[in-house]
Protein backbone atom coordinates (compact mmCIF):
# COMPACT_ATOMS: atom_id res chain seq x y z
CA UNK A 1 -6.54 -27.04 23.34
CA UNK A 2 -6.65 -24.50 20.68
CA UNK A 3 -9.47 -22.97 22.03
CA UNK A 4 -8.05 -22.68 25.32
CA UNK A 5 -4.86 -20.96 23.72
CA UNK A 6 -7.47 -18.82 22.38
CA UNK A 7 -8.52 -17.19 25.35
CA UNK A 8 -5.48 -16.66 27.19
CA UNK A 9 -3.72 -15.40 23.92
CA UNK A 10 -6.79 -12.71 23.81
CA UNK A 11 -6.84 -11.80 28.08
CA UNK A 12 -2.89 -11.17 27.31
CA UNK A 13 -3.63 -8.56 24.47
CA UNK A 14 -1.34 -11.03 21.67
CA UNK A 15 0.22 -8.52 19.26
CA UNK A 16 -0.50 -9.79 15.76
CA UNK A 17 2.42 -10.81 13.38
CA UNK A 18 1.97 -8.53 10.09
CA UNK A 19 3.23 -9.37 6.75
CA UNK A 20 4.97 -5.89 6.32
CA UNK A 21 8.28 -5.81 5.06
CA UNK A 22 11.03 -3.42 3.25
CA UNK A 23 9.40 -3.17 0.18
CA UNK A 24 6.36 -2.00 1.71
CA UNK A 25 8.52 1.03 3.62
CA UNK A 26 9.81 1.90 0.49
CA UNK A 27 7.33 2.03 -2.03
CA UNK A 28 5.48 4.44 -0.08
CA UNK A 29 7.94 6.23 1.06
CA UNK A 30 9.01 7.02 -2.89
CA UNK A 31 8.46 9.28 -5.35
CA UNK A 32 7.87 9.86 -9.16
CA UNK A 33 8.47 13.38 -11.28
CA UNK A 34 5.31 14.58 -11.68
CA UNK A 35 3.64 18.13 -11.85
CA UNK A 36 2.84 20.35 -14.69
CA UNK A 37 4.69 20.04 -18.14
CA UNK A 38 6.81 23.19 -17.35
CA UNK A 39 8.15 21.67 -14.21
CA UNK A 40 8.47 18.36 -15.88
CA UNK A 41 10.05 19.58 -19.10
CA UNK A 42 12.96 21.10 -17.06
CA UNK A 43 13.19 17.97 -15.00
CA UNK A 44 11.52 19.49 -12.03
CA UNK A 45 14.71 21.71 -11.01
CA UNK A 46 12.44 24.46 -9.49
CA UNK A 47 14.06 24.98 -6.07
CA UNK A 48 15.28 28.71 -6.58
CA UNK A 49 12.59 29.69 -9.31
CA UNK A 50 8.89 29.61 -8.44
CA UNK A 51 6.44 30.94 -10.65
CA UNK A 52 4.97 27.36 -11.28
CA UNK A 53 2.10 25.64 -9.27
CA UNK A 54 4.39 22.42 -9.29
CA UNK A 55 7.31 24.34 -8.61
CA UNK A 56 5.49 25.07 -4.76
CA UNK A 57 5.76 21.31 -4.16
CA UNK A 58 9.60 21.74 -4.04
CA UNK A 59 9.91 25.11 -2.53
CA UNK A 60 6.26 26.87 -0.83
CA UNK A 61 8.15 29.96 -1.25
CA UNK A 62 7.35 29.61 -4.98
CA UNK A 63 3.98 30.91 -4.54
CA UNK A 64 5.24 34.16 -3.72
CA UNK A 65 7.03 34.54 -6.87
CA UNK A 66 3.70 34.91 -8.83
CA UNK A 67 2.88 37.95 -10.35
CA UNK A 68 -0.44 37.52 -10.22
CA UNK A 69 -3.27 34.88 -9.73
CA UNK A 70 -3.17 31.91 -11.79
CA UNK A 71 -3.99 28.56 -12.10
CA UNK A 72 -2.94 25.03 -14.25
CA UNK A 73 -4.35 21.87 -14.73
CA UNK A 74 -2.39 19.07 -16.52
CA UNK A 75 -3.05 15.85 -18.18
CA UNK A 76 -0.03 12.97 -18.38
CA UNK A 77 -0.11 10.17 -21.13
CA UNK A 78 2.38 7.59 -19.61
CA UNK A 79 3.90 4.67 -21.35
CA UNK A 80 5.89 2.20 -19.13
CA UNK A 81 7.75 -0.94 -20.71
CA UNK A 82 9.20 -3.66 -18.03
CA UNK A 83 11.76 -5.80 -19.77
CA UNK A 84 12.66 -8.84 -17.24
CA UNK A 85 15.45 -11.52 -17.09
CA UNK A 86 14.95 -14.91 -14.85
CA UNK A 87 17.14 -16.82 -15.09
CA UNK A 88 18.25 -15.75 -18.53
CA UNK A 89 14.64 -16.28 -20.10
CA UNK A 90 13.59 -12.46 -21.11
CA UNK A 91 9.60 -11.54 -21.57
CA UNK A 92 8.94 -8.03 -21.62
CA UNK A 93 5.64 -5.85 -20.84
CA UNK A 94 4.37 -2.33 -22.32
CA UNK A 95 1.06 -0.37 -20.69
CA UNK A 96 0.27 2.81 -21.38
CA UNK A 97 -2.65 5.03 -20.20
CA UNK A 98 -4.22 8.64 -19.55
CA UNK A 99 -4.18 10.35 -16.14
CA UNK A 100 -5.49 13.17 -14.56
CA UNK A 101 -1.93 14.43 -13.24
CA UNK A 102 -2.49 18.05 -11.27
CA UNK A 103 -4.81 20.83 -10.82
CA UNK A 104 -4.35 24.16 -8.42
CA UNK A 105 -4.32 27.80 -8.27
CA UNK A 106 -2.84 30.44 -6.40
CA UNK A 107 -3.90 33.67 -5.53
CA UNK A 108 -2.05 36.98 -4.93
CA UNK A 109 -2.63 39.54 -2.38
CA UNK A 110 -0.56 42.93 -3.08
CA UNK A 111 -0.21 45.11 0.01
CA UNK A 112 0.03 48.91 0.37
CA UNK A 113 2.80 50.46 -1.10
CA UNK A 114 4.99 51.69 1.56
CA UNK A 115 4.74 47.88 3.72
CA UNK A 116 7.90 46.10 3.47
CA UNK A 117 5.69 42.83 2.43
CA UNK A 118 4.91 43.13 -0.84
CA UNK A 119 2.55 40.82 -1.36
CA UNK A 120 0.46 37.65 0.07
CA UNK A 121 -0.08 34.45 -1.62
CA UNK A 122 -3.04 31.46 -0.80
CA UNK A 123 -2.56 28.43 -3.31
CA UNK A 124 -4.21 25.13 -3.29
CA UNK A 125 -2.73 22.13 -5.63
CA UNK A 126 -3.45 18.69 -6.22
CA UNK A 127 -0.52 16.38 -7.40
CA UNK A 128 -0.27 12.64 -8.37
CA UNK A 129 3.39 12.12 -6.53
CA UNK A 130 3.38 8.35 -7.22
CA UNK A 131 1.95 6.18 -9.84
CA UNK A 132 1.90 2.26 -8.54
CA UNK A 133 0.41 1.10 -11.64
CA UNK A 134 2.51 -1.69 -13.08
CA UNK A 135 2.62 -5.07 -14.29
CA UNK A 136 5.21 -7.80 -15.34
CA UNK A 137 5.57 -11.33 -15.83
CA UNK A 138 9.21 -13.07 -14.67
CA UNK A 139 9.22 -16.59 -16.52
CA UNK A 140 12.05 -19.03 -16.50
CA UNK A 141 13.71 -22.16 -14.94
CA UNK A 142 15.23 -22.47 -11.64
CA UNK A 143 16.64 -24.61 -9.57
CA UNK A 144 14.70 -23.49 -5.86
CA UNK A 145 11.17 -24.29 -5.15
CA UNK A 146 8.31 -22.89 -3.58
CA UNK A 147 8.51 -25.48 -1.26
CA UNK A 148 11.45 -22.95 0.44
CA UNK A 149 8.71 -20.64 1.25
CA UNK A 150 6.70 -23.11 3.13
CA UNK A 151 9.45 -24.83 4.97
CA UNK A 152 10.70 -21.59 5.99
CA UNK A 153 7.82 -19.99 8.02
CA UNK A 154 6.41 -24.02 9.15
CA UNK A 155 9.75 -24.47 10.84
CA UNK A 156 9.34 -24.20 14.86
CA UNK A 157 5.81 -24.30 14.10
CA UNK A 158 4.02 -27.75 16.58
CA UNK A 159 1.85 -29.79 14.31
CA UNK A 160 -1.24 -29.32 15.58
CA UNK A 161 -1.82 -26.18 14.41
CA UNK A 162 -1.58 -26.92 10.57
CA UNK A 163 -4.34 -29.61 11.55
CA UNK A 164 -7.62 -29.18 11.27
CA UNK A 165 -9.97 -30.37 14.58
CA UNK A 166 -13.14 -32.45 14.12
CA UNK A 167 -15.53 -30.78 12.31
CA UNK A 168 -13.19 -26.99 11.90
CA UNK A 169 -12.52 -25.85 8.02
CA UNK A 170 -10.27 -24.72 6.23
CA UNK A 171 -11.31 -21.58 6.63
CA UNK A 172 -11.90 -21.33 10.24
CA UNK A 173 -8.61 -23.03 11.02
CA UNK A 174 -6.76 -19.78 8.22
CA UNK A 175 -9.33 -17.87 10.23
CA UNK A 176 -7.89 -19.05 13.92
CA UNK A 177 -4.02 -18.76 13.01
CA UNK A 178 -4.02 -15.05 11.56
CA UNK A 179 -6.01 -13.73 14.74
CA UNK A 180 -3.59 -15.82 17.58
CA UNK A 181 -0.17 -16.83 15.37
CA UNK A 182 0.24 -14.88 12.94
CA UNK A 183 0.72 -14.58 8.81
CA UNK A 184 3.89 -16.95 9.21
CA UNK A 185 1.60 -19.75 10.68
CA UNK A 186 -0.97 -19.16 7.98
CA UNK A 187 1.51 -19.81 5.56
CA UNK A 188 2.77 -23.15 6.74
CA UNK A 189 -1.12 -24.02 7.11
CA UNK A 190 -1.62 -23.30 3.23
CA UNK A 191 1.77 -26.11 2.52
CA UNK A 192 1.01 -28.43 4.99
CA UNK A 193 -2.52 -28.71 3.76
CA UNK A 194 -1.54 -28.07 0.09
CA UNK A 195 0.38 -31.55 0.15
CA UNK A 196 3.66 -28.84 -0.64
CA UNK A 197 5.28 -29.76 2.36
CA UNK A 198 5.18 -32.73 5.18
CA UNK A 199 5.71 -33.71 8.76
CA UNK A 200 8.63 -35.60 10.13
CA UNK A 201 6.96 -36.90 12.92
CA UNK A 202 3.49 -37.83 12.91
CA UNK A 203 2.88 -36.15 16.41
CA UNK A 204 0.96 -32.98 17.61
CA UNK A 205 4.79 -31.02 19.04
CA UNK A 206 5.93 -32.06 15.42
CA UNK A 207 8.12 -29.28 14.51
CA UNK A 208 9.71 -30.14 11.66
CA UNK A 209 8.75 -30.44 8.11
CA UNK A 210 10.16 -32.08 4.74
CA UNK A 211 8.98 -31.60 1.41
CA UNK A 212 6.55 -33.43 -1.19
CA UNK A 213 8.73 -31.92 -3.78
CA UNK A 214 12.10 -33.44 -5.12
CA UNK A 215 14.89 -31.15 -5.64
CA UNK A 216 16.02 -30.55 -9.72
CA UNK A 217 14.63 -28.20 -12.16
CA UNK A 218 11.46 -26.14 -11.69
CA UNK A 219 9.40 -23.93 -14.87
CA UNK A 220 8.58 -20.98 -12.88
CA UNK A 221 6.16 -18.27 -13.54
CA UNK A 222 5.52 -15.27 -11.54
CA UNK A 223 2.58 -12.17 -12.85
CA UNK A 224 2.46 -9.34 -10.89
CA UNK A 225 -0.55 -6.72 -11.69
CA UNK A 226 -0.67 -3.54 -9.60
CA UNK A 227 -2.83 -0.07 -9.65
CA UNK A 228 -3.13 2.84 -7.61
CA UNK A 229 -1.38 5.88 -6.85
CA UNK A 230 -0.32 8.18 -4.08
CA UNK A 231 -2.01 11.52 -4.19
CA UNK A 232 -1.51 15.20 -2.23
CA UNK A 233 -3.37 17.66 -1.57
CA UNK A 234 -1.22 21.26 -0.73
CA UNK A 235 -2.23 23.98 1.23
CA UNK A 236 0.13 26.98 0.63
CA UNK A 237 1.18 30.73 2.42
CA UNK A 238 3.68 32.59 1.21
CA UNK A 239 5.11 36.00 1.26
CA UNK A 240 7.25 38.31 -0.32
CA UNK A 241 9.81 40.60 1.78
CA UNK A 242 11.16 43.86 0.12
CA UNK A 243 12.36 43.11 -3.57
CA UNK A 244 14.69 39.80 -2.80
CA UNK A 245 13.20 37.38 -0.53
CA UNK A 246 10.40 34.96 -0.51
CA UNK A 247 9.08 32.91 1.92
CA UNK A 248 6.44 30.04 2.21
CA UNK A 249 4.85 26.90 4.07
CA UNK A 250 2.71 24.47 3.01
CA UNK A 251 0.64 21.66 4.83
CA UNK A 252 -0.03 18.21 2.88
CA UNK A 253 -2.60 15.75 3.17
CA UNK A 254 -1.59 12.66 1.60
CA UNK A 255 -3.54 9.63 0.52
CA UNK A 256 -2.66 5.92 -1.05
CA UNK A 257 -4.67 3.20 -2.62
CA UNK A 258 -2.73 0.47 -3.86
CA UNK A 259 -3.80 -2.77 -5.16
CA UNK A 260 -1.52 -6.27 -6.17
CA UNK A 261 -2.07 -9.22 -6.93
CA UNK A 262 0.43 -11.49 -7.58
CA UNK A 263 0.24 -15.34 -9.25
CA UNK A 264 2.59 -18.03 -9.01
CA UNK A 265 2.97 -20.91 -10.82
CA UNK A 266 5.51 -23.79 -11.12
CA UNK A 267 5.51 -27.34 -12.53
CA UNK A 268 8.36 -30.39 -12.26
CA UNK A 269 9.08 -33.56 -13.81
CA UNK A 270 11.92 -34.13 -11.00
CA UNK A 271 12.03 -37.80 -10.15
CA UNK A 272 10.55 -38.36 -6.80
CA UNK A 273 8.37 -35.30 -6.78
CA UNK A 274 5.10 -36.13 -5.32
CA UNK A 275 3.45 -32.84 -6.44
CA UNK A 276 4.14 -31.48 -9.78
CA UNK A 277 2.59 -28.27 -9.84
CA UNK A 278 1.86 -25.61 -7.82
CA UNK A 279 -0.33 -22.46 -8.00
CA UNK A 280 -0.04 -19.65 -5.46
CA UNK A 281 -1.96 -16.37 -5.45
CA UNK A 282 -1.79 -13.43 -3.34
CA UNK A 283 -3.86 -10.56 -3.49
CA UNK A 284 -2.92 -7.14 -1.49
CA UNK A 285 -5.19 -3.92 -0.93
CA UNK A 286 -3.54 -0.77 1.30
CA UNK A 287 -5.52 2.39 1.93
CA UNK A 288 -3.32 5.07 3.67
CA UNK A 289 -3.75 8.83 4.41
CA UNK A 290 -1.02 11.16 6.66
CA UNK A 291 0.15 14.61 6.89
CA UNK A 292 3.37 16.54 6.12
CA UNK A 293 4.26 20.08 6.12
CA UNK A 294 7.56 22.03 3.91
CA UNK A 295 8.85 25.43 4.89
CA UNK A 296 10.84 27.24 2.37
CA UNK A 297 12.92 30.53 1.15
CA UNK A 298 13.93 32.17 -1.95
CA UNK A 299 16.57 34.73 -1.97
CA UNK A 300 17.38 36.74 -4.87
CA UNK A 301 20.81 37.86 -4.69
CA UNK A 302 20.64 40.06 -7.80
CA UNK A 303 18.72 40.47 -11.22
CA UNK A 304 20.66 37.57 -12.53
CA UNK A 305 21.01 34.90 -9.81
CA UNK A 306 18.77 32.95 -7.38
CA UNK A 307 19.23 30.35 -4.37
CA UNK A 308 16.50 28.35 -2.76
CA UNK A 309 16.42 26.01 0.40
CA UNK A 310 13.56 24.20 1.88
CA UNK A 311 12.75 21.35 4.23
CA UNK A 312 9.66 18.80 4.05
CA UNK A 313 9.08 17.71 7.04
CA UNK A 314 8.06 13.33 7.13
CA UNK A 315 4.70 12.21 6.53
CA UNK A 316 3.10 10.45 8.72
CA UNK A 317 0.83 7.94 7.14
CA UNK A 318 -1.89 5.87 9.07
CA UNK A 319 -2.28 2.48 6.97
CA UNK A 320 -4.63 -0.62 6.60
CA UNK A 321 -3.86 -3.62 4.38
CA UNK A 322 -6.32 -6.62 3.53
CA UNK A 323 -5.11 -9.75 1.71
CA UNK A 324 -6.25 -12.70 0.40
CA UNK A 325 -4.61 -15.82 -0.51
CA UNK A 326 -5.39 -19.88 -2.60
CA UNK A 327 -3.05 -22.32 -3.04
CA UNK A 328 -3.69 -24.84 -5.82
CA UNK A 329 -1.51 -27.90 -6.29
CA UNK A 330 -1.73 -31.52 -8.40
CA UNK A 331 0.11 -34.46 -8.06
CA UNK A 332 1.74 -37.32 -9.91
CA UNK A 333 -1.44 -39.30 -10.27
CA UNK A 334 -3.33 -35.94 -11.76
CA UNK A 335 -5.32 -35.16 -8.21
CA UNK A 336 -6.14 -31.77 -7.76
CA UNK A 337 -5.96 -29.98 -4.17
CA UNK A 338 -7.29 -26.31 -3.72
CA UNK A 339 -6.74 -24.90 -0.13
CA UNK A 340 -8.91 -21.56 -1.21
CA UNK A 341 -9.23 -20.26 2.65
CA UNK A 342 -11.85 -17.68 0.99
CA UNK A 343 -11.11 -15.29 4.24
CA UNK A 344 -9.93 -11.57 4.02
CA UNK A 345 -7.24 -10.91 6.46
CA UNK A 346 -7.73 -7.27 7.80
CA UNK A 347 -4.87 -6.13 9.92
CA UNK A 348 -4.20 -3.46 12.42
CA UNK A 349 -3.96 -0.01 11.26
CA UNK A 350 -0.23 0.81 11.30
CA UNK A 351 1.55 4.33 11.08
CA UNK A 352 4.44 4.47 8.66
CA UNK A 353 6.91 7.66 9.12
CA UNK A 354 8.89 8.53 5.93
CA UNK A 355 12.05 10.20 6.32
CA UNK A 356 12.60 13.96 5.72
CA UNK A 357 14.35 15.52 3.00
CA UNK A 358 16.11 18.65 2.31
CA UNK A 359 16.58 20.35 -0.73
CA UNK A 360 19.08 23.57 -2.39
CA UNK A 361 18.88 25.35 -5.41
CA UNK A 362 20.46 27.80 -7.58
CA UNK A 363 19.33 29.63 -10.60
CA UNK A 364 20.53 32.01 -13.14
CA UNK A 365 18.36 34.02 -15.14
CA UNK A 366 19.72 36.25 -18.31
CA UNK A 367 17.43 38.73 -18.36
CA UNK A 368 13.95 37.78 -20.37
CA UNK A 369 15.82 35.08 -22.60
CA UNK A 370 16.34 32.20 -20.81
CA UNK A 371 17.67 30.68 -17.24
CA UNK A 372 19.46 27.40 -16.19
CA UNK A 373 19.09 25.89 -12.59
CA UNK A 374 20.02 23.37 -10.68
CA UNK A 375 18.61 21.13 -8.07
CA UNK A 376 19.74 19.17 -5.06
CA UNK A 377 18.00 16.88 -2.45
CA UNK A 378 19.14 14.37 0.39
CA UNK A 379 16.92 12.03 1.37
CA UNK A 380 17.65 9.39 4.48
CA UNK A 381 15.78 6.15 3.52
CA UNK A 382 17.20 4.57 6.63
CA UNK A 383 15.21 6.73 8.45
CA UNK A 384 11.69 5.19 7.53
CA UNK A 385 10.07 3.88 10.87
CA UNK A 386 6.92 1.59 11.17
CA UNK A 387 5.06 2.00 14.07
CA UNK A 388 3.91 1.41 16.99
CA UNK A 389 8.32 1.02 17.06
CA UNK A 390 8.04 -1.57 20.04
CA UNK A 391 5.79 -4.01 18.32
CA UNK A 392 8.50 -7.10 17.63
CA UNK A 393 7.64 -7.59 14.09
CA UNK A 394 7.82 -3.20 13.33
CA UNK A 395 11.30 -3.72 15.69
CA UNK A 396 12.88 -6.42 13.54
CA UNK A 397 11.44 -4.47 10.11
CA UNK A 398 13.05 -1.09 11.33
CA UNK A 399 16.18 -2.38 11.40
CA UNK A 400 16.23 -4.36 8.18
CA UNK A 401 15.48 -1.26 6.76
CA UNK A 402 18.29 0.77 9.10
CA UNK A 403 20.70 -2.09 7.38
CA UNK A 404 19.72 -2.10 4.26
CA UNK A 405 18.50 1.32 3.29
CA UNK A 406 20.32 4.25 3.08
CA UNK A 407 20.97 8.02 2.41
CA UNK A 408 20.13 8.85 -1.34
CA UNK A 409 20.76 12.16 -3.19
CA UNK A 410 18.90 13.92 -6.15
CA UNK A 411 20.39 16.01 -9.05
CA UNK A 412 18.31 17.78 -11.08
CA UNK A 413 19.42 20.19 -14.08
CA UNK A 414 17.11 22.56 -16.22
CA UNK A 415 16.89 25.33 -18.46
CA UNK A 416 14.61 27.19 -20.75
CA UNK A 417 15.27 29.12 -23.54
CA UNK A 418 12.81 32.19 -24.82
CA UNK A 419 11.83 33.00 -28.57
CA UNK A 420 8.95 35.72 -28.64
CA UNK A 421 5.87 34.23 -27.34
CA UNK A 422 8.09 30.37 -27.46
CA UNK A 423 9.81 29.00 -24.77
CA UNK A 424 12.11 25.87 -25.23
CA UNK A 425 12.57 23.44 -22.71
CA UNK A 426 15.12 20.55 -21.48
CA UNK A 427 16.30 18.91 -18.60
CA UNK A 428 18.21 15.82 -17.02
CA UNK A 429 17.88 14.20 -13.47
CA UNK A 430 19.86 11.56 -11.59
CA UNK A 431 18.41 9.76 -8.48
CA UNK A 432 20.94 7.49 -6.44
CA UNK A 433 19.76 4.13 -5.03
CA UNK A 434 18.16 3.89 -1.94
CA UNK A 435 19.44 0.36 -0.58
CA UNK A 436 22.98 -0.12 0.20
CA UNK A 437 23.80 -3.03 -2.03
CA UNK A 438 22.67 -0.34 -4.69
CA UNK A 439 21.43 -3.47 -7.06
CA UNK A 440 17.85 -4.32 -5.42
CA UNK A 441 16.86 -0.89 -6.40
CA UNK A 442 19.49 1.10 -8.78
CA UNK A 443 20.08 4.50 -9.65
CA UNK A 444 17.51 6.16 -11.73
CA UNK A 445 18.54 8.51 -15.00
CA UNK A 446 15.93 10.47 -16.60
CA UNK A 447 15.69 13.49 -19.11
CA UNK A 448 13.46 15.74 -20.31
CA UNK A 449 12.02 18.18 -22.89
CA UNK A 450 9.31 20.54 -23.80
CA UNK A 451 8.33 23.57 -25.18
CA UNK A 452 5.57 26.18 -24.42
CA UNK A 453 3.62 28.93 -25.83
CA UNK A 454 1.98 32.16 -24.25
CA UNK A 455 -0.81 33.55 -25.47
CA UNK A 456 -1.61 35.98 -23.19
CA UNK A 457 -3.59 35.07 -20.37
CA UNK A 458 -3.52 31.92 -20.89
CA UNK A 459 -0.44 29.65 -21.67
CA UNK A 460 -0.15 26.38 -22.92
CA UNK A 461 3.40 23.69 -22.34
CA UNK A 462 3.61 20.37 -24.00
CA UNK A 463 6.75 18.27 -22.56
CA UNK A 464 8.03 14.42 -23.08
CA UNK A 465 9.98 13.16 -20.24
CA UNK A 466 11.92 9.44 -19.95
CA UNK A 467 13.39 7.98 -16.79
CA UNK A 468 15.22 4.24 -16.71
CA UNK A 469 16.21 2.15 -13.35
CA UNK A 470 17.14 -1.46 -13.13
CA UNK A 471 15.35 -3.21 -10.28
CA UNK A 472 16.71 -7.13 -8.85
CA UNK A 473 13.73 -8.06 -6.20
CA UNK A 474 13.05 -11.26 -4.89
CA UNK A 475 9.91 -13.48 -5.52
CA UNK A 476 9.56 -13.86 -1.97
CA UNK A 477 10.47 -12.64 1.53
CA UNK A 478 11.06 -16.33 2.76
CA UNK A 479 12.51 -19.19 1.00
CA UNK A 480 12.18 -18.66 -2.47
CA UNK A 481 14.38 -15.30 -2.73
CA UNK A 482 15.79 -15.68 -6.25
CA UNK A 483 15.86 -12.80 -7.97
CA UNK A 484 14.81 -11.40 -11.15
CA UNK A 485 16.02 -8.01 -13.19
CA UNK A 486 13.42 -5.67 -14.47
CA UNK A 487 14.45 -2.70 -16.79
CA UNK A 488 12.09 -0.23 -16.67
CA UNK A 489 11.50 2.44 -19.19
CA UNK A 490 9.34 5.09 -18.21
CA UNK A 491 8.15 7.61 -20.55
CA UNK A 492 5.16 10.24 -20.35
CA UNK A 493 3.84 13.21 -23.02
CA UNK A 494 2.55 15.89 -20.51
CA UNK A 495 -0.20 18.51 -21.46
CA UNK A 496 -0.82 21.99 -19.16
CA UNK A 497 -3.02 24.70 -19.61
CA UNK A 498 -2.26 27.32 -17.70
CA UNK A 499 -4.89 30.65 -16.69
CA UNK A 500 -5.19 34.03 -15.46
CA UNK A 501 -7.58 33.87 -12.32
C-alpha cells in the first residue's frame, strides 16, 4: 500500500511539507549594529554624514564624502548574557568571544577642475550584519507535556503510517514519511514509536491518538546552542555633484550559515504516567546566499547642516536547511526506548524575500568641533515572503507572518565631540518590536560610546556599545507552546584601525 502511494504521490509532483515557520522569516530577515567602532560608538546614526566605510552600509552616498582613499578593518569582542524565567525558575547564561567584524576600502577618483562632478568613488566592504551565536538553558516546572507536540501533528494522521511494514526500519519508514507526508507525519512517527503517545483504535484508518503520559506536573528542561552569522559583501559607486550633493549605489551579496541544536528533556512522577521521561533533540543547519542593492543621496544644505535619504532594496535569499532528529524515552519499569532515525532530512531550496526599508537623516556639524545626527528607518516585517508563494505550507506561513508581524521603526542618535587630535564619542538607539503583540519579540534599547585618535594617516577608534531586549518564544510550534522570557544583554568593545590608501 505504501509503496503504491509512493508512486502516484511522485507521478503527481507531491509538494513537500517544510518545517519553516515565523521565527525562521525573522531571524534572517534581522539585523545587529555592527560596523567599525566610529559608526558603532555613535550608535550607527550615519545617514547624512559619510566619511566612514560602515557609514556606506546606511547611505552608498557616503563614499563620496571621502576626501581621499582609505580603508578600516575592525575587530569586535562581544559579551552576551541570557537571563531566562520558566515558569518562575531563573538560570542565566554569559559567552563571550572575538570576531573578525569588517574590513573595506574605498577609493577616490578627483575629476578635472572645471567638471561639475567632483569626484568618483569605488569601495568594497565586508560586514558581519548578524551574529546568531547564542545559547540558553530554560529550566522549570510546568504543567503541559511534550506529549502536546505529538498529539498535535499525529492527529488526522491513519495508523498505518506510524507503523512499520515487515522487515522496513526505523529509518526507512522516517525516511518514507519526509519524502511523501511531510515533517508533521515524521513527528507523530517519532511519538507513536517513542511509546509518547498511543492509538485509540487498533486499526490501520486509526486517526486518533491518546497519550502514555498522565496529566500533572512535568520538570522541564530545554538547551538551545546556536552559531553562525550573516555576512555581506558591498560593492559601492558614488559621486559627488558641485559642492552639496552626493550620490551613491551599492550591490550586496549576502550569505548565512546558521547552526542549532536544541535538547529537550522532561521527567514525571504523575500517577498513571506510563513513560516518565522523555528526551528530544533537534539539530538544524541553513546555508543561504541572496542579493540586495541601496541607492542613496546626501545633500548639504549649508556648512553647518546635512540631510540624507536612502532605500535598500529586499534581499532575496536562496536557502537550504538539513535537520536531524532522536527521541529517547523510559518508562515506569526503567525500559529504555531510542527512536534515533539516524537520517538527514535535506529539503528543497527555498527563496526568502525580506522586506525593504527606508531610511532619513539629518546632521549638524559646528565647524571642526563636533556634530550631532540623527537617524530614522521604517522597516515592514509583514512584508517578508517565502517562496515559491503558492506552495500551501509558504501560503499558510506568509500570512502568519502578515498577522503577526508588523511595521517597525529605528531611532538612532549620535554625536562626536573634537579635542586636538581626540575625538569623543556617544550615542543611543531604540528599535521597536517587530510582532504585533510586541511581547514575543520587544523593543530593543541600546547605547553607545567611544573615543578616537588621529595620528595622521592612520587613525585609530576604540568604542563599547550595550543593547537589551526581552524575548517570550515558545518551546515549540505545536503543542507545547509555553513560553519562556529571556533578557538579553548584549555588550561588545570594538577596535578599528583606520589607513590612508
Amino acid at each position: 500500500m505504501k509503496k503504491l502511494a509512493f508512486l502516484l504521490i511522485t507521478l503527481l509532483g507531491f509538494t513537500y511539507t517544510q518545517a519553516q515557520n515565523i521565527t525562521d522569516a525573522y531571524r534572517y530577515s534581522s539585523e545587529d549594529l555592527t560596523g567599525t567602532a566610529r559608526f558603532r560608538a555613535m550608535s550607527g546614526a550615519f545617514g547624512a554624514l559619510g566619511g566612514d566605510m560602515s557609514a556606506i552600509s546606511i547611505n552608498p552616498a557616503g563614499s563620496a564624502v571621502f576626501l581621499n582613499s582609505f580603508g578600516t578593518i575592525t575587530l569586535d569582542f562581544r559579551n552576551s548574557t541570557n537571563d531566562v524565567n520558566y515558569f518562575n525558575s531563573y538560570t542565566s547564561n554569559e559567552e563571550s568571544d572575538v570576531y573578525f567584524n569588517q574590513a573595506g576600502g574605498v577609493l577616490i577618483f578627483d575629476t578635472a577642475n572645471n567638471s561639475s562632478w567632483k569626484k568618483f568613488s569605488l569601495a568594497m566592504n565586508y560586514s558581519k550584519t548578524k551574529n546568531f551565536d547564542d545559547s540558553f538553558i530554560a529550566a522549570g516546572t510546568g504543567n503541559n507535556s511534550i506529549d502536546q507536540y505529538f498529539l498535535g501533528y499525529a492527529d488526522g494522521i491513519p495508523l498505518d503510517l506510524l507503523q512499520t511494514m515487515d522487515g522496513e526500519s526505523i529509518s526507512e519508514l522516517y525516511t518514507y514519511l519526509g519524502e511523501n507526508e511531510g515533517f508533521g507525519a515524521q513527528q507523530a512517527m517519532l511519538g507513536y514509536q517513542g511509546y509518547v503517545i498511543d492509538h485509540d483504535l487498533d486499526d490501520p484508518n486509526n486517526t486518533t491518538y491518546n497519550s502514555f503520559i498522565a496529566p500533572g506536573n512535568f520538570n522541564q528542561e530545554f538547551s538551545s546552542y546556536a552559531t553562525g552569522l550573516n555576512g555581506k559583501f558591498t560593492f559601492n559607486f558614488g559621486t559627488q555633484y558641485e559642492d552639496f550633493l552626493f550620490l551613491g549605489a551599492n550591490l550586496n551579496t549576502h550569505f548565512i550559515n546558521y547552526d542549532r541544536a536544541t535538547r529537550y528533556l522532561e521527567t514525571n512522577n504523575n500517577s498513571g504516567s506510563a513513560t516518565n521521561e522523555v528526551r528530544f533533540n533537534n539539530n538544524l543547519s541553513t546555508n543561504g546566499n541572496g542579493f540586495s542593492f541601496q541607492l542613496g543621496a546626501i545633500a548639504k544644505v549649508n556648512d553647518n547642516f546635512r540631510v540624507g535619504a536612502s532605500y535598500d532594496s529586499p534581499t532575496w535569499l536562496n536557502i537550504e536547511e538539513q535537520t536531524t532528529q532522536y527521541l529517547e524515552t523510559n518508562n515506569n519499569q526503567n525500559e529504555r526506548v531510542t527512536v534515533n532515525p539516524n537520517v538527514l532530512n535535506v529539503y528543497p531550496d527555498y527563496t526568502l524575500k525580506t522586506p525593504s526599508k527606508l531610511n532619513g537623516s539629518i546632521a549638524v556639524l559646528f565647524g571642526g568641533q563636533g556634530l550631532i545626527s540623527f537617524d530614522y528607518s521604517y522597516k515592514d516585517y509583514s512584508n517578508i515572503e517565502f517562496r515559491p508563494k503558492d506552495d500551501p505550507d509558504f501560503s499558510y506561513q506568509n500570512t502568519q507572518i502578515a498577522d503577526n508581524l508588523k511595521a517597525a521603526s529605528t531611532f538612532r542618535f549620535g554625536g562626536e565631540y573634537r579635542i586636538q587630535n581626540w575625538s569623543l564619542r556617544g550615542g543611543y538607539r531604540f528599535e521597536e518590536s517587530p510582532y504585533q503583540d510586541e511581547i514575543t519579540v520587544g523593543d530593543l534599547t541600546g547605547y553607545s560610546a567611544g573615543l578616537g585618535y588621529n595620528f595622521g594617516s592612520i587613525k585609530l577608534d576604540l568604542a563599547y556599545t550595550n543593547a537589551q531586549r526581552d524575548k517570550n518564544p515558545q518551546l515549540f510550534d505545536v503543542g507545547l507552546t509555553d513560553t519562556y522570557k529571556i533578557n538579553r544583554d548584549l555588550s561588545s568593545v570594538v577596535l578599528s584601525l583606520s589607513f590612508g590608501l
